[in-house]
C-alpha atoms as a PDB file:
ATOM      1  CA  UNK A   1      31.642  75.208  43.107  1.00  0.00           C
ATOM      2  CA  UNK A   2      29.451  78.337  42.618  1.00  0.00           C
ATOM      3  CA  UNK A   3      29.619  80.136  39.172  1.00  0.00           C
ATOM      4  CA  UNK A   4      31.213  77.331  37.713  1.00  0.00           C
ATOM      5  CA  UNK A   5      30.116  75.899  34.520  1.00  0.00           C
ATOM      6  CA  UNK A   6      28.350  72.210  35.023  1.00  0.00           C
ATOM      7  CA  UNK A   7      30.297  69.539  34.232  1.00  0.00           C
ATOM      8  CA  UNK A   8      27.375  67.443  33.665  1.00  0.00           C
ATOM      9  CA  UNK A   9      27.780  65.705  30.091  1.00  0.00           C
ATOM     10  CA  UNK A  10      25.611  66.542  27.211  1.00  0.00           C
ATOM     11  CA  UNK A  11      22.718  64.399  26.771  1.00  0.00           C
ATOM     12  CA  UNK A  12      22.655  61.402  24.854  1.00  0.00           C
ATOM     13  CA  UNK A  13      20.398  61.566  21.453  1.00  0.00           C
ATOM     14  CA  UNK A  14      17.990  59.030  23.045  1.00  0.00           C
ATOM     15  CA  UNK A  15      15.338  59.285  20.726  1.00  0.00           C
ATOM     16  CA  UNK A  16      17.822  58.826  17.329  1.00  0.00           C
ATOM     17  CA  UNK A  17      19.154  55.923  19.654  1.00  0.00           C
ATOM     18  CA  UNK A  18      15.579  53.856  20.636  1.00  0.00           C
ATOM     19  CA  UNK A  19      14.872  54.534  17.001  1.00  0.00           C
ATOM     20  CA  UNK A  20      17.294  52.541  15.491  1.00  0.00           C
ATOM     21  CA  UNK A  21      17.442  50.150  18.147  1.00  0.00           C
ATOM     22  CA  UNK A  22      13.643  49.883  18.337  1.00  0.00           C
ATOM     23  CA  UNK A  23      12.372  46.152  17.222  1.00  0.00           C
ATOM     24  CA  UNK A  24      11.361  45.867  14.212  1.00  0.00           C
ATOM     25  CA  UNK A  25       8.107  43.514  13.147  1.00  0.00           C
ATOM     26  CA  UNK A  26       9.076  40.484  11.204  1.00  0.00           C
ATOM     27  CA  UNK A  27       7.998  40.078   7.544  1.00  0.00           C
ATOM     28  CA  UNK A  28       4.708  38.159   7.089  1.00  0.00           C
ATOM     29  CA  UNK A  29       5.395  34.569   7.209  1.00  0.00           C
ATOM     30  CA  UNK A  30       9.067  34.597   8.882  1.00  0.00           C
ATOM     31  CA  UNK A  31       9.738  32.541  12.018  1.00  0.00           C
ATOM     32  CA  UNK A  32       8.785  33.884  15.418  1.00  0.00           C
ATOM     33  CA  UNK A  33      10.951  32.699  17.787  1.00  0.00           C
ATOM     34  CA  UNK A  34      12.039  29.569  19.340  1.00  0.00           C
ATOM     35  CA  UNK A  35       7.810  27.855  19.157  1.00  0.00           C
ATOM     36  CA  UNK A  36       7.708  29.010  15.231  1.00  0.00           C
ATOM     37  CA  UNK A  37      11.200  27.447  14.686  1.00  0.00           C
ATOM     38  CA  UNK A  38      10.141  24.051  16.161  1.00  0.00           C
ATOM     39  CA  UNK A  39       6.773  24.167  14.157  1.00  0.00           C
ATOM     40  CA  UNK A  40       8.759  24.432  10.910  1.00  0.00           C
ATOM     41  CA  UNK A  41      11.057  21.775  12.258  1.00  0.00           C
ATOM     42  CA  UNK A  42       8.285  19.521  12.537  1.00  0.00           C
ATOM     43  CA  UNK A  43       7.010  20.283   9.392  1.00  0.00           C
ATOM     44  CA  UNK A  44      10.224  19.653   7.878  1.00  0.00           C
ATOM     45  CA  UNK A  45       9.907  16.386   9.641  1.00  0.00           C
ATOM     46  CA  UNK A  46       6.776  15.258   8.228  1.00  0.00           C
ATOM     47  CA  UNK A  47       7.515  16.159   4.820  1.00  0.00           C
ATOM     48  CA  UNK A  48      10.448  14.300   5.111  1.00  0.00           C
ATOM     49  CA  UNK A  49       8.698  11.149   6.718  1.00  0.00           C
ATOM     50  CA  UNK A  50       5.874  11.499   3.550  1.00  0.00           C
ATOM     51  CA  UNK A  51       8.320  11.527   0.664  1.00  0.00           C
ATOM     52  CA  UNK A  52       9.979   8.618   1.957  1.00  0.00           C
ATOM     53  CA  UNK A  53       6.704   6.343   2.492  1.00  0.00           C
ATOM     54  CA  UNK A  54       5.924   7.248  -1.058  1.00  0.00           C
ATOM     55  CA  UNK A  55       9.317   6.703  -2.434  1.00  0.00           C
ATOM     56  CA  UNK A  56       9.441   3.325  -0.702  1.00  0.00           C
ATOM     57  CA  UNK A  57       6.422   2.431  -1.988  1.00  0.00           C
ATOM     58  CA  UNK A  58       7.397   2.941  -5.865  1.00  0.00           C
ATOM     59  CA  UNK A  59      11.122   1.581  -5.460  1.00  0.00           C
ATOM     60  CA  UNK A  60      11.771   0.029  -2.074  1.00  0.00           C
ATOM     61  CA  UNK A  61      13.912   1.104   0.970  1.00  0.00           C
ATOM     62  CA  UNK A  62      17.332   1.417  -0.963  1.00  0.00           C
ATOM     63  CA  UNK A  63      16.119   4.848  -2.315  1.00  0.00           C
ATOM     64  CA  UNK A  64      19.031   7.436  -1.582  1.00  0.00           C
ATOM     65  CA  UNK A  65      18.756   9.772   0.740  1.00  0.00           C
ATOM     66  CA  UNK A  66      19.233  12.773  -1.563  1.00  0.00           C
ATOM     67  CA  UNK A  67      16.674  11.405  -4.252  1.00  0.00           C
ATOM     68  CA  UNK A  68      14.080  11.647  -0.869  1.00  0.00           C
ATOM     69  CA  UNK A  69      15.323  15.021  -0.062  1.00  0.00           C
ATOM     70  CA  UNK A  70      14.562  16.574  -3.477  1.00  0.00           C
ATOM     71  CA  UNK A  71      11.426  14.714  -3.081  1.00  0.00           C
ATOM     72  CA  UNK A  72      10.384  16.829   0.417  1.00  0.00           C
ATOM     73  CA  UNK A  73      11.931  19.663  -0.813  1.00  0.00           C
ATOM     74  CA  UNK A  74      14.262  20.098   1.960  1.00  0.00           C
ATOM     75  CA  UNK A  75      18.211  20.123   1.657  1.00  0.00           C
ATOM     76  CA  UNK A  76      20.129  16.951   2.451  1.00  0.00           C
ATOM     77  CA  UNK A  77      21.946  18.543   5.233  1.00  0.00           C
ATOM     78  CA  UNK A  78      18.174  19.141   6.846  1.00  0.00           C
ATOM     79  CA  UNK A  79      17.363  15.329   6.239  1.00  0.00           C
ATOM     80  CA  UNK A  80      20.615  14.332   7.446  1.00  0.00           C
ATOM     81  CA  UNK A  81      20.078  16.629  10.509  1.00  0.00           C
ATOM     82  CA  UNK A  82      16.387  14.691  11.244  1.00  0.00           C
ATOM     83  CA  UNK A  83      17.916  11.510  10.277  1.00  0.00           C
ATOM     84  CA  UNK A  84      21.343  10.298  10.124  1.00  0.00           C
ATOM     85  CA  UNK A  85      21.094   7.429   8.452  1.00  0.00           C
ATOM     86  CA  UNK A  86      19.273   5.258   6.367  1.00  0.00           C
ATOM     87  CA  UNK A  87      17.882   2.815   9.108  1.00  0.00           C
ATOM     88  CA  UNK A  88      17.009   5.854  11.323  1.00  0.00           C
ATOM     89  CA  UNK A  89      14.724   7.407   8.931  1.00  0.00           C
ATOM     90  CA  UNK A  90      13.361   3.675   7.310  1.00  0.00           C
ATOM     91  CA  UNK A  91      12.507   2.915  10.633  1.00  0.00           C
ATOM     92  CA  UNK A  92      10.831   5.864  11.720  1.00  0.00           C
ATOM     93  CA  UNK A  93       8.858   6.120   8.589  1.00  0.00           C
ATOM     94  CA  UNK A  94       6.876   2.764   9.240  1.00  0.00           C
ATOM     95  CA  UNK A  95       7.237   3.334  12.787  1.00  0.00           C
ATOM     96  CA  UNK A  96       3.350   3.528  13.052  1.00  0.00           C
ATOM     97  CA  UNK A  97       2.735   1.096  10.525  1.00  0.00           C
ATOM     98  CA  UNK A  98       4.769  -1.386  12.614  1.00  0.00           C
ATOM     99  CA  UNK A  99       3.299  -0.584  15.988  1.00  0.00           C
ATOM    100  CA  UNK A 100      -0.560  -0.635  14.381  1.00  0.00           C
ATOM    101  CA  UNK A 101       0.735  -3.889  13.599  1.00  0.00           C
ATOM    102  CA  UNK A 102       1.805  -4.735  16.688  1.00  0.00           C
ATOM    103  CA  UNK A 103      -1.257  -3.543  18.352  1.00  0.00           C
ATOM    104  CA  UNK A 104      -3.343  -5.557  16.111  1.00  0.00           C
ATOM    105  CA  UNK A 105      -1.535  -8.828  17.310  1.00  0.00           C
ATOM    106  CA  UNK A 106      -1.984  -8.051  20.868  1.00  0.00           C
ATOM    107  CA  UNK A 107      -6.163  -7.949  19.985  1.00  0.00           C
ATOM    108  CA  UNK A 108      -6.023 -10.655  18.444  1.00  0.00           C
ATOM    109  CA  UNK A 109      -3.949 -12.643  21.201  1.00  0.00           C
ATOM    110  CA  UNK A 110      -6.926 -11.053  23.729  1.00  0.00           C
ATOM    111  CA  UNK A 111      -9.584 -11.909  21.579  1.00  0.00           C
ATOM    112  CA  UNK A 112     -11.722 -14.814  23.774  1.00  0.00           C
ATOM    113  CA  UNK A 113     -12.636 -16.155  20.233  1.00  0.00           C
ATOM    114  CA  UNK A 114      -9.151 -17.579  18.768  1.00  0.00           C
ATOM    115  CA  UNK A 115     -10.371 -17.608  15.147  1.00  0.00           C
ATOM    116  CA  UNK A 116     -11.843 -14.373  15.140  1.00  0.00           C
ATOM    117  CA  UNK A 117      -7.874 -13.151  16.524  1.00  0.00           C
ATOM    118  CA  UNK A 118      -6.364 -15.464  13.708  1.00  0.00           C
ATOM    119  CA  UNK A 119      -8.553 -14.125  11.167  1.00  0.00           C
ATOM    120  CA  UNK A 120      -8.694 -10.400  11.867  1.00  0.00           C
ATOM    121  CA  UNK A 121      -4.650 -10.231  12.548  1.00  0.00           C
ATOM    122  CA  UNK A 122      -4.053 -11.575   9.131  1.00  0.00           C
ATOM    123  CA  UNK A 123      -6.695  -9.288   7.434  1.00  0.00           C
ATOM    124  CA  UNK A 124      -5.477  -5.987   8.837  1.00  0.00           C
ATOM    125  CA  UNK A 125      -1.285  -7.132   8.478  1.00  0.00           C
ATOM    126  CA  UNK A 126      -2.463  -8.211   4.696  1.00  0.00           C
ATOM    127  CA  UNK A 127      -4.314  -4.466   4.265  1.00  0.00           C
ATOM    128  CA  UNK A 128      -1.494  -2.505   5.719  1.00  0.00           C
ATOM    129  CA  UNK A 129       0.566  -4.404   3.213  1.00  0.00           C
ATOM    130  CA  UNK A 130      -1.594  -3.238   0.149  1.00  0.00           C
ATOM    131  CA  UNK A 131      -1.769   0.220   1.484  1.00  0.00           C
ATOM    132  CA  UNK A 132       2.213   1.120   2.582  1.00  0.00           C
ATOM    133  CA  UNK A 133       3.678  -1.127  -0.122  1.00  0.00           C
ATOM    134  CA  UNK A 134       7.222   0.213   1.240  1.00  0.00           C
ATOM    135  CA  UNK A 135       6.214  -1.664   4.674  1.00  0.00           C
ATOM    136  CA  UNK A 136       6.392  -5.035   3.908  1.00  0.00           C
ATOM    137  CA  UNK A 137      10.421  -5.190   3.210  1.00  0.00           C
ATOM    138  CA  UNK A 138      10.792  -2.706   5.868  1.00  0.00           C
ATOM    139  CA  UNK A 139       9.428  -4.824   8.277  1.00  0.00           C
ATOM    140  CA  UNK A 140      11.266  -7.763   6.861  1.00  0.00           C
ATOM    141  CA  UNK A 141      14.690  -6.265   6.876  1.00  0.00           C
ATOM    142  CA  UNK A 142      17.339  -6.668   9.839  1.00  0.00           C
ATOM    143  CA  UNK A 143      18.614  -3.286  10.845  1.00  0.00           C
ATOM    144  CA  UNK A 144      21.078  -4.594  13.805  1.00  0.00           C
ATOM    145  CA  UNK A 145      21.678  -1.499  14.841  1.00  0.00           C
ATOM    146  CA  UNK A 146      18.393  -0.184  15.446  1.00  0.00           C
ATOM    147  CA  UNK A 147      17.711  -2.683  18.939  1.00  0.00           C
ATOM    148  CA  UNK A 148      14.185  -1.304  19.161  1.00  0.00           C
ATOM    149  CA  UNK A 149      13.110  -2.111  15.481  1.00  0.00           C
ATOM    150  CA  UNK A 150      14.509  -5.500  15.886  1.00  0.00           C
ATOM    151  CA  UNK A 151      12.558  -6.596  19.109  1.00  0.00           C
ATOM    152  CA  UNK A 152       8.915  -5.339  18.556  1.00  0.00           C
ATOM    153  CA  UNK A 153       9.826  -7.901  15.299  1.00  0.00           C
ATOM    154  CA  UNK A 154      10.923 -10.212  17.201  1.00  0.00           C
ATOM    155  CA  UNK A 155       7.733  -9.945  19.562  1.00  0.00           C
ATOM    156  CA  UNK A 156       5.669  -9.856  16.347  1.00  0.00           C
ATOM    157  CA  UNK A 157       7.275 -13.224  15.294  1.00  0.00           C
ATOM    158  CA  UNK A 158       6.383 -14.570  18.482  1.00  0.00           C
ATOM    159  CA  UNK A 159       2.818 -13.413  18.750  1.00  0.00           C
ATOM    160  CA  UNK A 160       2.044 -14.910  15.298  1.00  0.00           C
ATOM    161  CA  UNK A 161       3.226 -18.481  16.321  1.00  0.00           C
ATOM    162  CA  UNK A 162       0.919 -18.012  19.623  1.00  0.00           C
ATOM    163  CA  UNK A 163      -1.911 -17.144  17.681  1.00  0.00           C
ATOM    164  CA  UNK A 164      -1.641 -20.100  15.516  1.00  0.00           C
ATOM    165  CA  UNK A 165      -1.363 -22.429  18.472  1.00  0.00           C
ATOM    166  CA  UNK A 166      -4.277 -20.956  19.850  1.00  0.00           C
ATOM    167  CA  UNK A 167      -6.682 -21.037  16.757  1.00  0.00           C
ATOM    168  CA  UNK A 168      -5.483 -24.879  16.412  1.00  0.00           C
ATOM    169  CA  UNK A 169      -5.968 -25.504  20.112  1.00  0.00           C
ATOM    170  CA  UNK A 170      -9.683 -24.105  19.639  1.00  0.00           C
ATOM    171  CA  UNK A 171     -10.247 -26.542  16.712  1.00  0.00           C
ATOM    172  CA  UNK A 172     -10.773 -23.783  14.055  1.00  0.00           C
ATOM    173  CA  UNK A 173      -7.511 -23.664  12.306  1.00  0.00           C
ATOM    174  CA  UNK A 174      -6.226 -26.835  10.338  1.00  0.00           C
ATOM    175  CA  UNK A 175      -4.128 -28.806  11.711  1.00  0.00           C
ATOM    176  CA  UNK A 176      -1.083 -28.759   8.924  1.00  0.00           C
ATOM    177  CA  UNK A 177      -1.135 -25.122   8.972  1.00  0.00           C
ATOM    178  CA  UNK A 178       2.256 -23.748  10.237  1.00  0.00           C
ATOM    179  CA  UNK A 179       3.605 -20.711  10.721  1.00  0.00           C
ATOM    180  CA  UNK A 180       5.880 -20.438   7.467  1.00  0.00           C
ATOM    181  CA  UNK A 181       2.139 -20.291   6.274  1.00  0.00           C
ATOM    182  CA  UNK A 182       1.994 -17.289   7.343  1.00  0.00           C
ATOM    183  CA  UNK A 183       4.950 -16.021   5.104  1.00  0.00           C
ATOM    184  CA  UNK A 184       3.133 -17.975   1.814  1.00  0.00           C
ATOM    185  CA  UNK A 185       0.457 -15.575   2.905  1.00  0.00           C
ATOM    186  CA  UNK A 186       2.678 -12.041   3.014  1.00  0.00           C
ATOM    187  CA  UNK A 187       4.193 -13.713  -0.553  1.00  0.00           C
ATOM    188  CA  UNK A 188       0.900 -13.895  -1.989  1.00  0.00           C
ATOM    189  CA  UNK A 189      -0.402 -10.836  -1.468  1.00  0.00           C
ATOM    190  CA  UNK A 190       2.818  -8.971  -2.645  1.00  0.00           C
ATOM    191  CA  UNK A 191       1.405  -9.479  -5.868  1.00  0.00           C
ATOM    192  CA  UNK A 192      -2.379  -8.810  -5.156  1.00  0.00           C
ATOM    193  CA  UNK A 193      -1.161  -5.758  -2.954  1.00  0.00           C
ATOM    194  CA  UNK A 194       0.323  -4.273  -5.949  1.00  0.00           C
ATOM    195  CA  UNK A 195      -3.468  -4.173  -8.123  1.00  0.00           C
ATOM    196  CA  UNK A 196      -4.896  -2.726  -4.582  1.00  0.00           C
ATOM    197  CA  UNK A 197      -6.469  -3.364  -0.958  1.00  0.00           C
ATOM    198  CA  UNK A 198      -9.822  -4.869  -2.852  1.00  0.00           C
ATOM    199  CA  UNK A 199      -7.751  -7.528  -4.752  1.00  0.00           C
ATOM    200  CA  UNK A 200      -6.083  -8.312  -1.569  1.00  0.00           C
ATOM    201  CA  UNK A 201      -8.844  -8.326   0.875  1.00  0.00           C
ATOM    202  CA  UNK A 202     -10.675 -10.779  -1.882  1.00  0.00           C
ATOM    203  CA  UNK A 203      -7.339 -12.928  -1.840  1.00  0.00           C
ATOM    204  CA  UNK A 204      -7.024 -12.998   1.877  1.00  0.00           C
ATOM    205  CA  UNK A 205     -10.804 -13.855   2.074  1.00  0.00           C
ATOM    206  CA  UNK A 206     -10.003 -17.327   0.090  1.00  0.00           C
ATOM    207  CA  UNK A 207      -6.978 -17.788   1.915  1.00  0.00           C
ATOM    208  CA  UNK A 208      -8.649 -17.965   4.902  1.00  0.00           C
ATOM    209  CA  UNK A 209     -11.458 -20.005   3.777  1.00  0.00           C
ATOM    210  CA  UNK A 210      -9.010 -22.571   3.035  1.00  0.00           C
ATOM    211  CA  UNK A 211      -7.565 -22.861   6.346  1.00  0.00           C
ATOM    212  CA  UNK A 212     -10.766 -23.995   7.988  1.00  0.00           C
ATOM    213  CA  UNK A 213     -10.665 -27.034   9.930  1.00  0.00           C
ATOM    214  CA  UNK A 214     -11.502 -29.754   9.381  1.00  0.00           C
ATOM    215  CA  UNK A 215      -8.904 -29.785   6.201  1.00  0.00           C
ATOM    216  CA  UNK A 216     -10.847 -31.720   3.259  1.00  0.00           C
ATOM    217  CA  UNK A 217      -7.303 -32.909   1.832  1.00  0.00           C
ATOM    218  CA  UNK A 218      -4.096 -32.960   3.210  1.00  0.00           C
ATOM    219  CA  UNK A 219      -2.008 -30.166   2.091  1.00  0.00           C
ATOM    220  CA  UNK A 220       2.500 -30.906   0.806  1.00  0.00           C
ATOM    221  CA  UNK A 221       4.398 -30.578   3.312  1.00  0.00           C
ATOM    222  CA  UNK A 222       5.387 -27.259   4.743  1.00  0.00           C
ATOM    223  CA  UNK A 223       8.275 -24.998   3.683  1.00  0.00           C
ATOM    224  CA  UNK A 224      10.946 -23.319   6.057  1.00  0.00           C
ATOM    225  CA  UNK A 225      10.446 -19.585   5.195  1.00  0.00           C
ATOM    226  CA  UNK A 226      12.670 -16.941   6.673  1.00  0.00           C
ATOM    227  CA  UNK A 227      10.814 -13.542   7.075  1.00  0.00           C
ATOM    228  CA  UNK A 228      13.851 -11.748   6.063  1.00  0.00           C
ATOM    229  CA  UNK A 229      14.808 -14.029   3.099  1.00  0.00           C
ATOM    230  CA  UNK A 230      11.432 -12.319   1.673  1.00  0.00           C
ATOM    231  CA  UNK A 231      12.314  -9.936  -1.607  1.00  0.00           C
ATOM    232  CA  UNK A 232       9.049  -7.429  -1.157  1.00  0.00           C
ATOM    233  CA  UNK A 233       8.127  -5.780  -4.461  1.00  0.00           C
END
């Protein structure tokens, strides 16, 4: 009504208000949001993946968890968050290492030349051997509950016999050469994997050599060798 007071309300302080609530910069170096918190995540990750190569390499895969932890520099609870078990982090730690091995069997299979596959397949396996020691009993270990570990093996096994039969088939690999050969090979080279790739490469070169056909001399006969039965080094 006229010559009434208002009854608006006072005003609100705004500018004491926007000043407290007003967003502050983060310190130099702190996360940034969702993208920065995923980047450290992954970092996390790979630190994690790196400490257990090289702790596999020095004592095998039955390295606990926590000793890897320190080793990263991460907490256990952030390992255990990346990787709940034991198998799940073993297995994604040579996850590469398996499939370049993988990879390097399927070349060989498509090579026209079925020496040349033999040959280079069992050259680069034998390398990655001597340069991710922790590899060779990964690969050689069951984990039954890690299905998609288990079958590129499987396929691995497979593609090894096949290349064999095809090198023999071509006349270039002896005839008495089986695949449990191929084991005797992985067993020799633990120990010439452990002084370094050149010793192995110069063991796998002789190795080779001696599985020319035609055989000069007829070779024992051959021993039934389980992959996983294998004790890596």
């Amino acid at each position: 009504m006229p010559g009434q007071p208002s009854q608006k309300q006072p005003a609100r302080e705004q500018p004491a208000r926007n000043h407290h609530s007003r967003k502050q910069p983060a310190p130099e170096g702190a996360a940034q949001g969702p993208v920065a918190l995923r980047a450290d995540a992954r970092e996390n990750r790979e630190r994690i993946l790196t400490a257990a190569r090289e702790a596999y390499a020095l004592h095998g895969i039955d390295v606990p968890m926590a000793t890897i932890a320190r080793r990263a520099g991460v907490g256990v609870a952030t390992l255990y968050r990346r990787f709940p078990t034991r198998t799940a982090l073993v297995t994604e730690a040579f996850a590469e290492q398996l499939a370049h091995c993988v990879a390097a069997l399927d070349d060989g299979l498509a090579d026209p030349d079925p020496w040349r596959g033999f040959c280079s397949v069992v050259e680069q396996v034998c390398l990655m051997q001597a340069s991710e020691r922790g590899f060779t009993q990964a690969f050689l270990t069951q984990f039954p509950d890690h299905a998609g570990y288990a079958e590129e093996r499987a396929r691995a096994e497979e593609g090894l016999a096949r290349l064999v039969r095809r090198a023999q088939e071509a006349g270039r690999l002896r005839r008495d050469f089986t695949v449990d050969d191929l084991t005797l090979v992985i067993l020799a080279n633990c120990g010439a994997a452990g002084v370094g790739p050149d010793a192995s490469r110069r063991l796998v070169a002789y190795l080779l050599q001696s599985f020319r056909a035609p055989a000069t001399a007829p070779l024992p006969p051959p021993v039934r060798l389980e992959l996983d039965r294998i004790v890596a080094p």
